[in-house]
C-alpha atoms as a PDB file:
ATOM      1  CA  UNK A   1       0.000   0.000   0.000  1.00  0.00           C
ATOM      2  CA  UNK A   2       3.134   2.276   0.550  1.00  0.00           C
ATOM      3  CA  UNK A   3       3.666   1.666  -2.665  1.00  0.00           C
ATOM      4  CA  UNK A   4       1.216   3.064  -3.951  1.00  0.00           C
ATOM      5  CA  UNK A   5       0.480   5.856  -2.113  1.00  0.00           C
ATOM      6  CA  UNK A   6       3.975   7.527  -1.171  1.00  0.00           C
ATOM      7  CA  UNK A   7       2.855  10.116   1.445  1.00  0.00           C
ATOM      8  CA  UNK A   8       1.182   7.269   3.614  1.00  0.00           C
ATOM      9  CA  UNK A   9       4.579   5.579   3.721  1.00  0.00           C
ATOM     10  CA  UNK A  10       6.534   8.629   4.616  1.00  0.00           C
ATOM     11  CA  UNK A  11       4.098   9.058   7.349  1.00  0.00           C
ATOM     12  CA  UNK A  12       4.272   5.628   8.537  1.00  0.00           C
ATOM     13  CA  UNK A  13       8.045   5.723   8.457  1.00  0.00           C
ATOM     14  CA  UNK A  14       8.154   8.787  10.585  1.00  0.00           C
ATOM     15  CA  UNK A  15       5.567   7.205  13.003  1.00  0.00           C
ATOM     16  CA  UNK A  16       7.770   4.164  13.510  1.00  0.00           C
ATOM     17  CA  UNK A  17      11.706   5.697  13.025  1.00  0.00           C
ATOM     18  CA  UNK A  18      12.848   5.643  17.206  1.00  0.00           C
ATOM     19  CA  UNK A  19      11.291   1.493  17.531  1.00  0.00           C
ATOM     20  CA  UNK A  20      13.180   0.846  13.874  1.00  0.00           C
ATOM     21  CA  UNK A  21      16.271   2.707  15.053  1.00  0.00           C
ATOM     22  CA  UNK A  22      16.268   0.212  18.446  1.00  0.00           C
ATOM     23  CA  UNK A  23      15.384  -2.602  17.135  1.00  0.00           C
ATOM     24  CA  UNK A  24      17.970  -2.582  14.435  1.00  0.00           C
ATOM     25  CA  UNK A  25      20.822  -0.247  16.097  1.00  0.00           C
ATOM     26  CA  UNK A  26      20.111  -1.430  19.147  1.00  0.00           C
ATOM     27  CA  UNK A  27      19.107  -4.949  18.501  1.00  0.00           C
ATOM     28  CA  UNK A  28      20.885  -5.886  15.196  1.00  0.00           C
ATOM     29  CA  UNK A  29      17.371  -6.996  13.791  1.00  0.00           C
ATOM     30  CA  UNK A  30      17.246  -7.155   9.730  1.00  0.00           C
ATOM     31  CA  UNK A  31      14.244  -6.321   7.887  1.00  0.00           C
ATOM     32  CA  UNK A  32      13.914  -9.811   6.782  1.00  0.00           C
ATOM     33  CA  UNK A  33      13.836 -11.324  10.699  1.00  0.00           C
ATOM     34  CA  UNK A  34      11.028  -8.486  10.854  1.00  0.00           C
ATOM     35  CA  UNK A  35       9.621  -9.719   7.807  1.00  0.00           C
ATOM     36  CA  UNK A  36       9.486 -13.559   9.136  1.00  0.00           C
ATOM     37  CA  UNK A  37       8.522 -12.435  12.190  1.00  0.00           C
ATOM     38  CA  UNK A  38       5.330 -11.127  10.682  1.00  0.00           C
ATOM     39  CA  UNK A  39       4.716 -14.063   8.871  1.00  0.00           C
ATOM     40  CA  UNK A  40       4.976 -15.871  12.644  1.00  0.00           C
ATOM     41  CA  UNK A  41       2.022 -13.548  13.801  1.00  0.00           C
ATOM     42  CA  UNK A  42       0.130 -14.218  11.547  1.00  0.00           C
ATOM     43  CA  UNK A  43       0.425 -18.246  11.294  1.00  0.00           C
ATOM     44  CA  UNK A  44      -0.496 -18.180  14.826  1.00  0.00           C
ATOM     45  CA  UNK A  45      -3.598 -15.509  13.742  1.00  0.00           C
ATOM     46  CA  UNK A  46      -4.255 -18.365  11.405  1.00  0.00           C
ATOM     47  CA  UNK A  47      -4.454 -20.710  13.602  1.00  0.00           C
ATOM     48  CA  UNK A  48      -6.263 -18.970  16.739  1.00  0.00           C
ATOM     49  CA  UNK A  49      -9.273 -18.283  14.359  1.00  0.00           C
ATOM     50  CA  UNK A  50      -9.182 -21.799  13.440  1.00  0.00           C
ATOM     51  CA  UNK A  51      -9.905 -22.450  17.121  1.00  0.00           C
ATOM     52  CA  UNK A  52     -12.848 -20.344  17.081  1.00  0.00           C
ATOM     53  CA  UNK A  53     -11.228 -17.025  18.844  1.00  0.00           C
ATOM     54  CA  UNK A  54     -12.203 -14.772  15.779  1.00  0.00           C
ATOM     55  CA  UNK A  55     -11.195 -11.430  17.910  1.00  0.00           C
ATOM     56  CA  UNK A  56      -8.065 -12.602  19.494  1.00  0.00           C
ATOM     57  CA  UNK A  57      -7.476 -13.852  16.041  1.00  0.00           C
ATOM     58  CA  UNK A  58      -8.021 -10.690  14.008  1.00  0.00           C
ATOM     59  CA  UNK A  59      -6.028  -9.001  16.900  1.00  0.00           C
ATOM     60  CA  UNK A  60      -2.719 -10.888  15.520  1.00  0.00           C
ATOM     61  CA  UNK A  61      -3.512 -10.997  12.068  1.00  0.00           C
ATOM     62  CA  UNK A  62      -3.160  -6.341  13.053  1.00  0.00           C
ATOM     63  CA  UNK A  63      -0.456  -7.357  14.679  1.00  0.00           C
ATOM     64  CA  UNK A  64       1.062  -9.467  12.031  1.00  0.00           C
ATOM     65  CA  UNK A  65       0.319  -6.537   9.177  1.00  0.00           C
ATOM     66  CA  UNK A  66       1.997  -3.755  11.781  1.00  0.00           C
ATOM     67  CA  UNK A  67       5.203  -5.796  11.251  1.00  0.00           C
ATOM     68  CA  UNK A  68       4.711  -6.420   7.763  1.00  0.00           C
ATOM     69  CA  UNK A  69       5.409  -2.752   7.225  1.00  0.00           C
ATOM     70  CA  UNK A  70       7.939  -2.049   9.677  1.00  0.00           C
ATOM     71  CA  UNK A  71      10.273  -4.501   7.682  1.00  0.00           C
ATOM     72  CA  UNK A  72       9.611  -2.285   4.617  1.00  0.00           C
ATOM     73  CA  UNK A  73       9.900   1.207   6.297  1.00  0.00           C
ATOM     74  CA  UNK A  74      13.327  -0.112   7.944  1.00  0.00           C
ATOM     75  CA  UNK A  75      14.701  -1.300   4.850  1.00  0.00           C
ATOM     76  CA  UNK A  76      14.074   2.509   3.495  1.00  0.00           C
ATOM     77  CA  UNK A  77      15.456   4.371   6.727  1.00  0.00           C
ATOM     78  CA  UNK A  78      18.772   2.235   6.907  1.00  0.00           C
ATOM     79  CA  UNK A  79      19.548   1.561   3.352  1.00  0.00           C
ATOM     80  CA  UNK A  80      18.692  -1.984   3.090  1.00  0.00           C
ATOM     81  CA  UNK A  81      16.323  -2.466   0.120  1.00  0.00           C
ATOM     82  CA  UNK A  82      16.926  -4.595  -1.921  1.00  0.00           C
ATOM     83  CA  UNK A  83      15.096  -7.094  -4.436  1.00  0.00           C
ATOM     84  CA  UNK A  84      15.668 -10.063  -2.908  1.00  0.00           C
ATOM     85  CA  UNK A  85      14.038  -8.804   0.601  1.00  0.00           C
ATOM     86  CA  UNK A  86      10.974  -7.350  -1.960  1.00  0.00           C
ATOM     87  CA  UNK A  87      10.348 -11.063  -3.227  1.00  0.00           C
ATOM     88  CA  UNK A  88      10.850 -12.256   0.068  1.00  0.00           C
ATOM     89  CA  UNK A  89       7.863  -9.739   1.297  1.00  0.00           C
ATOM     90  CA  UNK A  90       5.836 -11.158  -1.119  1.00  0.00           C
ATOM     91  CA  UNK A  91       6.045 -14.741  -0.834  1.00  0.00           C
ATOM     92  CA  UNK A  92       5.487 -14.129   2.874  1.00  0.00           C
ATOM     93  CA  UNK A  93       2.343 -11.921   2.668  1.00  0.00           C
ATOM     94  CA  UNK A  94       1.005 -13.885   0.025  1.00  0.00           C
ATOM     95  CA  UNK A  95       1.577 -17.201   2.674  1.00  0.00           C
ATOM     96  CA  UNK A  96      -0.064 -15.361   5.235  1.00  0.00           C
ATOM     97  CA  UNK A  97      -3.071 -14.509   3.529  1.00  0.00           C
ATOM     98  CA  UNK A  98      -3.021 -18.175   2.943  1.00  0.00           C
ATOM     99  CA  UNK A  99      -2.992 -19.597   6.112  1.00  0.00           C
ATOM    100  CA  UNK A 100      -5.087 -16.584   7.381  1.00  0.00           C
ATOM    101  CA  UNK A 101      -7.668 -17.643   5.315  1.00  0.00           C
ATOM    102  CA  UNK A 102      -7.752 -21.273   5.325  1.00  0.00           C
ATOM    103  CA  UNK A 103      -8.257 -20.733   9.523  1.00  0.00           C
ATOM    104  CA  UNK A 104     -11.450 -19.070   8.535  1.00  0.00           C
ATOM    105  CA  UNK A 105     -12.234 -21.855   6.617  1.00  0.00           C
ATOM    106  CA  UNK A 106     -10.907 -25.036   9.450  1.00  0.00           C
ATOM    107  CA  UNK A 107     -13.470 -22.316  12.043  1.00  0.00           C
ATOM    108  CA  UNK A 108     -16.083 -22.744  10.387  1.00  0.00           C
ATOM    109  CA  UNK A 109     -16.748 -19.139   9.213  1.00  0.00           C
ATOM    110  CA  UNK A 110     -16.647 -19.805   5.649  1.00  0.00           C
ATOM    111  CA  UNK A 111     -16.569 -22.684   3.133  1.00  0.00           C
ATOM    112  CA  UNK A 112     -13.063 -23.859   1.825  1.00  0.00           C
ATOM    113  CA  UNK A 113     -14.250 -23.706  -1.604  1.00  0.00           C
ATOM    114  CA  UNK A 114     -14.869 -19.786  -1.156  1.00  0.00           C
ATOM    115  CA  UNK A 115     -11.846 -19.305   0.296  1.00  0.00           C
ATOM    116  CA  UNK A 116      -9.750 -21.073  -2.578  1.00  0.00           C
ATOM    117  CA  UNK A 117     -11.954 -18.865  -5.000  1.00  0.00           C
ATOM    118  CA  UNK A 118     -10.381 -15.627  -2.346  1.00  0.00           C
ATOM    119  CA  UNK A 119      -6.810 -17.245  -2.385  1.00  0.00           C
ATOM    120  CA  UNK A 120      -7.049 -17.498  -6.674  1.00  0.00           C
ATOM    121  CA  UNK A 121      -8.104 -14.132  -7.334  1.00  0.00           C
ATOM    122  CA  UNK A 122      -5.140 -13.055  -5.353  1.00  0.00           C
ATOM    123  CA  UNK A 123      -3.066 -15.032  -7.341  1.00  0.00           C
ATOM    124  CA  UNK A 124      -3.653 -13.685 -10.430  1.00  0.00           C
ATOM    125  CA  UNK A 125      -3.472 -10.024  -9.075  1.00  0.00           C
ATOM    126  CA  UNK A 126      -0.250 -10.798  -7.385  1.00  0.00           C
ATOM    127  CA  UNK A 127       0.867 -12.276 -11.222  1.00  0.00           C
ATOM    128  CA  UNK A 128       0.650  -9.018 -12.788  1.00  0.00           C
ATOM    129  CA  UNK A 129       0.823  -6.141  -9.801  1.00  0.00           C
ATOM    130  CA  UNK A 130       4.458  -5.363 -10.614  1.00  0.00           C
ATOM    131  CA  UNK A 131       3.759  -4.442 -14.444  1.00  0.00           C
ATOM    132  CA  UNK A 132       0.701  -2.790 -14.120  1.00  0.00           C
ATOM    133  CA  UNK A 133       1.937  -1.154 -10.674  1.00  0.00           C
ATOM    134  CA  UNK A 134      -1.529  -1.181  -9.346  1.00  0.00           C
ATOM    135  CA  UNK A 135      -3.219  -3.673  -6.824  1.00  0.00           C
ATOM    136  CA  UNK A 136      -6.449  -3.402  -5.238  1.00  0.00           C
ATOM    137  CA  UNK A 137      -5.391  -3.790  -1.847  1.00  0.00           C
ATOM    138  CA  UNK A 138      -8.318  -5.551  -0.898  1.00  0.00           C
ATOM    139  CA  UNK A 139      -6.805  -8.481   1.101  1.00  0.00           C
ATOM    140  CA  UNK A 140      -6.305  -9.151   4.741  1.00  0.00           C
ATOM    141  CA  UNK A 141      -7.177  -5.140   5.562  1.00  0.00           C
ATOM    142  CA  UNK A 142     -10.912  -6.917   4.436  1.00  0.00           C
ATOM    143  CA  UNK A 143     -11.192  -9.184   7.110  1.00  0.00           C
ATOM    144  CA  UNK A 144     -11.730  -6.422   9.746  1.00  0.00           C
ATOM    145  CA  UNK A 145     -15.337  -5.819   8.213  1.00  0.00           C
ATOM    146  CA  UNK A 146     -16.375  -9.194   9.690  1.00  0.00           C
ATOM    147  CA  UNK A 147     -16.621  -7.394  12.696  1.00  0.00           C
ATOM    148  CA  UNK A 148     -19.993  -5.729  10.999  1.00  0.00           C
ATOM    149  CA  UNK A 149     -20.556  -8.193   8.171  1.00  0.00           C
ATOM    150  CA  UNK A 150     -20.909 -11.716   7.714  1.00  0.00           C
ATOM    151  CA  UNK A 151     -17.586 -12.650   6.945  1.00  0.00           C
ATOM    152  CA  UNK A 152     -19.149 -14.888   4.142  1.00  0.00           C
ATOM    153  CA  UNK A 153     -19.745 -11.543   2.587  1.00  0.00           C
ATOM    154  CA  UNK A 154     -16.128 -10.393   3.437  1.00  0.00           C
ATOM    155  CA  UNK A 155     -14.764 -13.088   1.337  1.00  0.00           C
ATOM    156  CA  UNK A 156     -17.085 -12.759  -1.794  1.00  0.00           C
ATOM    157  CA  UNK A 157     -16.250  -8.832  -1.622  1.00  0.00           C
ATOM    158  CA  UNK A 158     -12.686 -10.113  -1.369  1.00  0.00           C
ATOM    159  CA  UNK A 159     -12.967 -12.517  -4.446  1.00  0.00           C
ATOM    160  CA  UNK A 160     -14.595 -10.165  -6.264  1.00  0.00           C
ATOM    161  CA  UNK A 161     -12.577  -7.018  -5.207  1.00  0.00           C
ATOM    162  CA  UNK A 162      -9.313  -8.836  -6.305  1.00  0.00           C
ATOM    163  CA  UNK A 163     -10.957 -10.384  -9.368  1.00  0.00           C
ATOM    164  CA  UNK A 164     -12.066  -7.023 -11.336  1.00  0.00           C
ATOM    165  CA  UNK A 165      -8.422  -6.180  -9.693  1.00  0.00           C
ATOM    166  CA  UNK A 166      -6.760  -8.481 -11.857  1.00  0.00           C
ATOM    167  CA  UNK A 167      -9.355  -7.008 -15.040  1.00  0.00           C
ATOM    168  CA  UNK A 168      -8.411  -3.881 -13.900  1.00  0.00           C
ATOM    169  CA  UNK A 169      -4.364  -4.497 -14.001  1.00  0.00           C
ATOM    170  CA  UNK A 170      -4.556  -6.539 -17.481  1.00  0.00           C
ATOM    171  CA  UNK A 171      -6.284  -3.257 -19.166  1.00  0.00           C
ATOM    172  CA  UNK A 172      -3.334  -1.334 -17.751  1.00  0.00           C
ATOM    173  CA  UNK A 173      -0.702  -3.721 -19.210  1.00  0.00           C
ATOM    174  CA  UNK A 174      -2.347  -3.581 -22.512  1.00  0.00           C
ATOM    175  CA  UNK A 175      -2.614  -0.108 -22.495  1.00  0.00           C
ATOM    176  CA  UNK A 176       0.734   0.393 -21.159  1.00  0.00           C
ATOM    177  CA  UNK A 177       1.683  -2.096 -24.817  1.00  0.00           C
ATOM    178  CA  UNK A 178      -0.468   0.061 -26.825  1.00  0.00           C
ATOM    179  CA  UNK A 179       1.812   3.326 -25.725  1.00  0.00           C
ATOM    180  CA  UNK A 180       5.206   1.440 -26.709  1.00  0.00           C
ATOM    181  CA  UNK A 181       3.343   0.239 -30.033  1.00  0.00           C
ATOM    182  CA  UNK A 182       2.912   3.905 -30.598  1.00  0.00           C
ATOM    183  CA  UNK A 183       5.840   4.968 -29.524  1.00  0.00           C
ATOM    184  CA  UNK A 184       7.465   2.586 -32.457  1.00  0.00           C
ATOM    185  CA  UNK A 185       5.314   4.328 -34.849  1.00  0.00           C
ATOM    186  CA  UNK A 186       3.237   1.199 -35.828  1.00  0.00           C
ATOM    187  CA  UNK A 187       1.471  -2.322 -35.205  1.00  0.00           C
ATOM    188  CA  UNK A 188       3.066  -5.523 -34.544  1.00  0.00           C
ATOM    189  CA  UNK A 189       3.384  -6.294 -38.361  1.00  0.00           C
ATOM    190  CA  UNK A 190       5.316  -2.930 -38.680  1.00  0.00           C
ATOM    191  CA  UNK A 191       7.625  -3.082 -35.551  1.00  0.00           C
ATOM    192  CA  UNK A 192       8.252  -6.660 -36.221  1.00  0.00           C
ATOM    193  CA  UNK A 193       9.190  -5.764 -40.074  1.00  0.00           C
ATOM    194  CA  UNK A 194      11.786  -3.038 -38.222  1.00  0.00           C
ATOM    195  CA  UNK A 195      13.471  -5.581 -36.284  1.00  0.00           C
ATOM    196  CA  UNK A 196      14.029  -7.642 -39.291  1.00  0.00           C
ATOM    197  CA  UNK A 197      15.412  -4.773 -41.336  1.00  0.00           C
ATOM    198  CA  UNK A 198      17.382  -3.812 -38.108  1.00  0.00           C
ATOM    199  CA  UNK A 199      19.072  -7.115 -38.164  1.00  0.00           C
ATOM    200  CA  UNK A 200      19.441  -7.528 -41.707  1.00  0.00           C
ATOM    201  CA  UNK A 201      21.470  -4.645 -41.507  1.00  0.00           C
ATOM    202  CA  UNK A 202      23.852  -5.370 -38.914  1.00  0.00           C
ATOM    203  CA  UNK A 203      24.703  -8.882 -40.553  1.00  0.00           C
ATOM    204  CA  UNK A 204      25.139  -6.917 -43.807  1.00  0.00           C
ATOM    205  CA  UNK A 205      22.102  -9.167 -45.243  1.00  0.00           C
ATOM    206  CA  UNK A 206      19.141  -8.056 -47.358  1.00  0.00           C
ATOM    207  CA  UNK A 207      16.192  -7.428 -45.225  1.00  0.00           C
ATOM    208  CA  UNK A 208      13.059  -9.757 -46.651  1.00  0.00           C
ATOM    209  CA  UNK A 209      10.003  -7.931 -47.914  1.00  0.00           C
ATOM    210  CA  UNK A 210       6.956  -9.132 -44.969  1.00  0.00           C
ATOM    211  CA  UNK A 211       3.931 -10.391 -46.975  1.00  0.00           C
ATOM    212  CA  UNK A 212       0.341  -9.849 -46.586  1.00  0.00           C
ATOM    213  CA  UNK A 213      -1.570 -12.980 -45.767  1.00  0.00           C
END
């Protein structure tokens, strides 16, 4: 969510500098202990709900999501970023929402089959988020509307939240193509017909003519 919204991160980050400075001046933690550490939280959030304690439950899975971006925001403030901590970040969140989930569904609060539909959806947004650099967000931050709701309705907004997501993030991508196409001055038969010609001429061969069909 940082991510996408930069002054919400700076804010955060500000919010949370002195415990990031102890922790890892103080401590020696890494953003990726903090980042495991989360995924701890919220295995045992997972599993609580499971058991039936849906508010001590939720309680973690806050818990779980505070640390989720304090690995992030201490990354930034100490110079630590790096790609291999972002995949890490994501495998993790995307195994919490997993295991999250699925203690909804061993509770008794919603059917496994709706919650595979949930965990799909996902999937596919989390396929694509990086090239269209947009996600819906609508994930574990979800799950606190089943203190209102029905949380069988909190997982069908979910599914379908993340599945127009994914719509959403494919029409980006294609119109993200559609700008490059036009920035090449031409279609796929055209820009294809370039790179031919392009490497024709580097070889010092004679670029073939393209045919209609």
């Amino acid at each position: 969510m940082h991510e996408r919204i930069p002054a919400l991160g700076r804010l955060s980050d500000a919010l949370v500098r002195p415990p990031l400075r102890f922790l890892h001046v103080g401590l020696g933690v890494t953003p990726g202990q903090v980042t495991w550490s989360a995924f701890i939280v919220s295995a045992i959030a997972g599993g609580v709900i499971a058991a039936g304690h849906v508010g001590l439950g939720l309680g973690l899975v806050a818990l779980g999501q505070v640390l989720d971006g304090m690995d992030g925001a201490m990354a930034r403030e100490f110079g630590l970023v790096s790609a291999a901590g972002k995949r890490l970040d994501d495998v993790l969140d995307r195994a919490s929402e997993v295991v999250i989930f699925l203690g909804f569904a061993a509770g008794g609060q919603v059917s496994l089959g709706l919650v595979l539909l949930c965990l799909v959806a996902i999937a596919l947004v989390t396929t694509v988020a990086h090239r269209a650099r947009y996600d819906p967000g609508m994930k574990r931050f979800a799950l606190y509307l089943g203190i209102w709701l029905p949380f069988s309705l909190v997982f069908k907004v979910i599914f379908l939240a993340n599945l127009a997501g994914y719509v959403i993030e494919l029409l980006i991508i294609d119109c993200q193509f559609q700008r490059v196409m036009d920035a090449l001055g031409g279609d796929l038969d055209t820009v294809a017909s370039r790179a031919i010609a392009m490497q024709s001429q580097q070889s010092g061969e004679a670029a073939p003519v393209p045919v209609d069909q």
